[in-house]
C-alpha atoms as a PDB file:
ATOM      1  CA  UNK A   1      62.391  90.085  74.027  1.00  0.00           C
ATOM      2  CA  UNK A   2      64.817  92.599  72.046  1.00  0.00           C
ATOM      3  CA  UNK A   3      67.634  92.815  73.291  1.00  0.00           C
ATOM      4  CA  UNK A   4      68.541  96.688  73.218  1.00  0.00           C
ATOM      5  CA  UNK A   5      65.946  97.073  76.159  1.00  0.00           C
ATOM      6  CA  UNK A   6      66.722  94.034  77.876  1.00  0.00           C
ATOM      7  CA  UNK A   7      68.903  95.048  80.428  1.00  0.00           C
ATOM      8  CA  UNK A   8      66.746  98.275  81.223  1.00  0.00           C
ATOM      9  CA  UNK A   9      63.717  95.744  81.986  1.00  0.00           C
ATOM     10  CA  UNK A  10      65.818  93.920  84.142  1.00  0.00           C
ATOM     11  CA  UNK A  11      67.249  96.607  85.898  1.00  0.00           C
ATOM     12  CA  UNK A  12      63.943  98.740  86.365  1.00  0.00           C
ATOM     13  CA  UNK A  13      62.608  95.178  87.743  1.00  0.00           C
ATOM     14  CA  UNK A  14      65.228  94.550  90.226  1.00  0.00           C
ATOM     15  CA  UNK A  15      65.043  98.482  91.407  1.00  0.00           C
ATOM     16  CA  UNK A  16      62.137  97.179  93.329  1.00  0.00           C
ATOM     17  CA  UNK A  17      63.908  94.484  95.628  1.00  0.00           C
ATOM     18  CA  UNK A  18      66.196  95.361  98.340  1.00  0.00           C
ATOM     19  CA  UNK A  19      70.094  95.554  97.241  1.00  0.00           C
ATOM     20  CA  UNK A  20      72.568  93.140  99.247  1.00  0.00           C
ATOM     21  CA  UNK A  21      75.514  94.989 100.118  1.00  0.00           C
ATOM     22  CA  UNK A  22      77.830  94.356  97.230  1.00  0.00           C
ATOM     23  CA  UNK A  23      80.416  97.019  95.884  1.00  0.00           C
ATOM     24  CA  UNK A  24      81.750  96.515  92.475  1.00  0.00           C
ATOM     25  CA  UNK A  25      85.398  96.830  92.648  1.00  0.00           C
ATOM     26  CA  UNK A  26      87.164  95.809  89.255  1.00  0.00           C
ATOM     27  CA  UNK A  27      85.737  94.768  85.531  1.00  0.00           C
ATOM     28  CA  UNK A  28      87.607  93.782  82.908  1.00  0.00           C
ATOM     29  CA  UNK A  29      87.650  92.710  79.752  1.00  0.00           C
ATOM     30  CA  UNK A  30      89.962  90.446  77.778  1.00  0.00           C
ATOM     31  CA  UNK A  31      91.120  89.178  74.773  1.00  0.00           C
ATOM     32  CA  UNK A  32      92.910  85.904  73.914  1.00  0.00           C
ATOM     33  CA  UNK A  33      94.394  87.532  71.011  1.00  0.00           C
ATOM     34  CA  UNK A  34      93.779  91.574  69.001  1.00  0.00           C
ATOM     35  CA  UNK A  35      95.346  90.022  66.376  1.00  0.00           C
ATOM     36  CA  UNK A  36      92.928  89.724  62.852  1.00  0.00           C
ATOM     37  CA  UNK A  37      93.061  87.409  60.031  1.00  0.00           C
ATOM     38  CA  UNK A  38      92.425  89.128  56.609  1.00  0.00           C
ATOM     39  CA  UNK A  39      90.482  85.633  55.865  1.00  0.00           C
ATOM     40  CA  UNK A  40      88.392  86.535  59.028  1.00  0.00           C
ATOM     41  CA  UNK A  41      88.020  84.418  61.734  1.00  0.00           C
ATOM     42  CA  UNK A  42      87.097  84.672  65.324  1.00  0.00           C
ATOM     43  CA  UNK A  43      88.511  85.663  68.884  1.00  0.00           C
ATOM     44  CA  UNK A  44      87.585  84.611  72.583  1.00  0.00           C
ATOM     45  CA  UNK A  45      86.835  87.353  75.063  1.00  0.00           C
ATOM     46  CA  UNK A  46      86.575  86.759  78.814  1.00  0.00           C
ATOM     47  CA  UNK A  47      84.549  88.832  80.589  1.00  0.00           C
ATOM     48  CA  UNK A  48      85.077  89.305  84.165  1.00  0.00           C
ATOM     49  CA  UNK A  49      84.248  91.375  87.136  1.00  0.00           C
ATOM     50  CA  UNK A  50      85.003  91.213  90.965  1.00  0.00           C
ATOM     51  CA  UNK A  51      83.218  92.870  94.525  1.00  0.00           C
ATOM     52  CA  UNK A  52      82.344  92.119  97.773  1.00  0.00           C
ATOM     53  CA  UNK A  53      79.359  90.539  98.783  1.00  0.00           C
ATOM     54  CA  UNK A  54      76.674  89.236  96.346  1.00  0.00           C
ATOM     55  CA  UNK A  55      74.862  92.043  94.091  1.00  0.00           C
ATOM     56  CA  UNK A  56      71.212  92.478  93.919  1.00  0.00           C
ATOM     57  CA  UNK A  57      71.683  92.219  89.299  1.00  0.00           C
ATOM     58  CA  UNK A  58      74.524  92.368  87.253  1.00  0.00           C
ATOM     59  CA  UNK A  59      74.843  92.768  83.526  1.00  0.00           C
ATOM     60  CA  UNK A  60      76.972  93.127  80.755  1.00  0.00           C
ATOM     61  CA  UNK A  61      76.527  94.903  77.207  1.00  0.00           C
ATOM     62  CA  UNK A  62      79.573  94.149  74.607  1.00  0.00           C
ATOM     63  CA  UNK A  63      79.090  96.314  71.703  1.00  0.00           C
ATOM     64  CA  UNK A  64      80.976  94.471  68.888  1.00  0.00           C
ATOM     65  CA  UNK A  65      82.078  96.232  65.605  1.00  0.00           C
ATOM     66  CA  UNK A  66      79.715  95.801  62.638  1.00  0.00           C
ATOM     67  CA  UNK A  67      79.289  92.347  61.094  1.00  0.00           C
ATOM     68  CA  UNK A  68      80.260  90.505  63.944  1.00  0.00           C
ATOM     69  CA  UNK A  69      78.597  87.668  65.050  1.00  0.00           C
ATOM     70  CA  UNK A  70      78.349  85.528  68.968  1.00  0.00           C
ATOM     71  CA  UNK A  71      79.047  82.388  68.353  1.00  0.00           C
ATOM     72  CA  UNK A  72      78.966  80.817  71.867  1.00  0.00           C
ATOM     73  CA  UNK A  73      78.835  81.724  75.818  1.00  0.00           C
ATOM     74  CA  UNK A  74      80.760  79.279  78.401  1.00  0.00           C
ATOM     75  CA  UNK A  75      82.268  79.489  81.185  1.00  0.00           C
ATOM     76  CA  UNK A  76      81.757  78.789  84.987  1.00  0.00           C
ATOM     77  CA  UNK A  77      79.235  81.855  85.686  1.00  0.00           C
ATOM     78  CA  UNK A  78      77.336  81.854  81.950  1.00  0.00           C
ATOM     79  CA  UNK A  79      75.369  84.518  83.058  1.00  0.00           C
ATOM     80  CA  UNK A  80      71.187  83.381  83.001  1.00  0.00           C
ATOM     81  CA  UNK A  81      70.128  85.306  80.071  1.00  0.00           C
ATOM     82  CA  UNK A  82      72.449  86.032  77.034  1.00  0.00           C
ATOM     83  CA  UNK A  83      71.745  86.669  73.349  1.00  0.00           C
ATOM     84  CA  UNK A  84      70.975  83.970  70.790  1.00  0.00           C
ATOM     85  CA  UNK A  85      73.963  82.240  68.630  1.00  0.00           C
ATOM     86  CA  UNK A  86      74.435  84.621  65.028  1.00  0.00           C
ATOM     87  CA  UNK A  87      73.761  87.877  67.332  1.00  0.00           C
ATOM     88  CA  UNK A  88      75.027  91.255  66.104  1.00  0.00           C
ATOM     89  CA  UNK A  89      75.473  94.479  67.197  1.00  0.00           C
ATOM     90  CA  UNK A  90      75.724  95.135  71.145  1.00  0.00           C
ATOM     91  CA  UNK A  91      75.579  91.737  73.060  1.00  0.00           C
ATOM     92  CA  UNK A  92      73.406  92.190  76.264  1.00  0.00           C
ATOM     93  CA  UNK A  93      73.841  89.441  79.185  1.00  0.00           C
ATOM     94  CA  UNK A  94      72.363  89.520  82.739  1.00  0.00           C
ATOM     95  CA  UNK A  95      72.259  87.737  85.937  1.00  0.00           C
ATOM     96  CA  UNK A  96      69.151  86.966  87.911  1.00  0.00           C
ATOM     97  CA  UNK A  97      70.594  85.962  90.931  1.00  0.00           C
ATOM     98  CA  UNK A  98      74.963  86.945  90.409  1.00  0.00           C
ATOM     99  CA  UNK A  99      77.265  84.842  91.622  1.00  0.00           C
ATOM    100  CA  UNK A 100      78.817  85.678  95.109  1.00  0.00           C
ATOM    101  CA  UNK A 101      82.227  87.724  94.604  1.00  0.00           C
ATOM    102  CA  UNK A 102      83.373  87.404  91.188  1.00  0.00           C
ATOM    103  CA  UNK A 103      81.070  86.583  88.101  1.00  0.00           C
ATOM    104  CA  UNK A 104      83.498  85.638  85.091  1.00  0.00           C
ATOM    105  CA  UNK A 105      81.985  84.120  81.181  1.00  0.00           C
ATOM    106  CA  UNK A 106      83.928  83.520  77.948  1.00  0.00           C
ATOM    107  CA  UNK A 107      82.258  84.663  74.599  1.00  0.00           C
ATOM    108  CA  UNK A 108      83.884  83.416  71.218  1.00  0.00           C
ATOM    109  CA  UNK A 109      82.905  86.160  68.578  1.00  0.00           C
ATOM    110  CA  UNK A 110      83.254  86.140  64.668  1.00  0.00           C
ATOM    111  CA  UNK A 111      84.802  88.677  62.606  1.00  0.00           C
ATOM    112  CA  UNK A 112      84.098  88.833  58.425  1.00  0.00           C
ATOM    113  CA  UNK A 113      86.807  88.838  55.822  1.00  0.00           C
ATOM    114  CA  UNK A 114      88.605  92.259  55.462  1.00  0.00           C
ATOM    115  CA  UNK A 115      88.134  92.694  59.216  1.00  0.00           C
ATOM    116  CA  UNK A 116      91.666  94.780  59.563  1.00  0.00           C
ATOM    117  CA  UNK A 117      91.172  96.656  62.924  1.00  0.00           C
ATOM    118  CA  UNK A 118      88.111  96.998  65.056  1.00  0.00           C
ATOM    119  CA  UNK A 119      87.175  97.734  68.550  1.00  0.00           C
ATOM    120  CA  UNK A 120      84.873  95.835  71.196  1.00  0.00           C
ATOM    121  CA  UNK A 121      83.484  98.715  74.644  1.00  0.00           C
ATOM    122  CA  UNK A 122      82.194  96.794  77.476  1.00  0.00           C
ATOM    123  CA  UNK A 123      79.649  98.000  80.160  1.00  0.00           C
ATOM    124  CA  UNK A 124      78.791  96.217  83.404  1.00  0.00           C
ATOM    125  CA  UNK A 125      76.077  97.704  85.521  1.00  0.00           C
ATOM    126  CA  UNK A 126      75.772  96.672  88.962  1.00  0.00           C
ATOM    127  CA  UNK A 127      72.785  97.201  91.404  1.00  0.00           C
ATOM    128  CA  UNK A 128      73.929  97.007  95.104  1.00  0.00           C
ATOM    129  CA  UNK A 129      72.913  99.163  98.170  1.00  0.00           C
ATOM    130  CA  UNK A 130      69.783 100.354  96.117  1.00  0.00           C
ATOM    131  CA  UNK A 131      72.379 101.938  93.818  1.00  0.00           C
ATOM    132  CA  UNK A 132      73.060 101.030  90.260  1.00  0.00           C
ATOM    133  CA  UNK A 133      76.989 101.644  88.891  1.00  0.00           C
ATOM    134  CA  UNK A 134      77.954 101.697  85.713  1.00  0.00           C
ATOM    135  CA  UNK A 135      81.525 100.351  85.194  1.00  0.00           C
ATOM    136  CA  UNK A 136      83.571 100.874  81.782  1.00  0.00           C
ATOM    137  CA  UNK A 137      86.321  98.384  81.283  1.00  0.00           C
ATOM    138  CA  UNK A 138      88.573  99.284  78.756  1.00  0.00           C
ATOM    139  CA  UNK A 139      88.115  98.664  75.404  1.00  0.00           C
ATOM    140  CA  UNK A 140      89.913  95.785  73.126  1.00  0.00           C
ATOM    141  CA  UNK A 141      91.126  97.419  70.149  1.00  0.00           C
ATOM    142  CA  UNK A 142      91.796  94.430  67.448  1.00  0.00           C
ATOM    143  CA  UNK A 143      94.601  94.790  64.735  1.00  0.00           C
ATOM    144  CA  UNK A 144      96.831  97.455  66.503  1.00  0.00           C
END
């Protein structure tokens, strides 16, 4: 499955079941550290997001900068599907059944050599009351 469709597939697919009653109230996402190593390295993001009730699907997309790479997805609510370890580009993760009230996963990314200021843009989408929101957490802006 490619990832830059996967969370439209889901989404489309869950439009079809009856939404729960959940209302997305805050997203976020977080950094342990913007700070960059000019050897490269890599930084832990937590990704977290809170509401009432239990939504019908939730998903995130985390569009890294270029040449950076996932190298691993923990946490108590590692959401059910998530891109492969080495991914690139916009990481896409989705729950088929969310957790009730908060759903919160850590994601340790990679950055190359030379890496000297970048920026990661969340997007949660949230289907509940037959609706789907889009929230936009703020950015992490790395080496300001």
């Amino acid at each position: 499955m490619k990832n830059a469709s996967l969370l439209r597939r889901l989404f489309a697919t869950f439009a079809l079941c009856a939404a729960t009653g959940a209302v997305a109230q805050t997203a976020s996402l977080k950094a342990e550290s913007t700070a960059l190593a000019a050897g490269g390295g890599s930084v832990a993001l937590t990704a977290s997001v809170s509401y009432d009730g239990q939504p019908a699907a939730l998903g995130w997309a985390i569009a890294l900068p270029t040449d950076w790479t996932l190298v691993s997805v923990s946490g108590a609510n590692v959401p059910e599907i998530s891109p492969g370890m080495g991914a690139t580009g916009t990481l896409e993760f989705a729950y088929t059944s969310a957790p009730a009230g908060k759903a919160e996963f850590n994601v340790v990314v990679r950055y190359p050599v030379g890496s000297t200021t970048a920026k990661a843009v969340p997007t949660v989408l949230v289907r509940a009351n037959g609706k789907l929101a889009t929230l936009t957490p703020a950015p992490i802006e790395f080496g300001k």
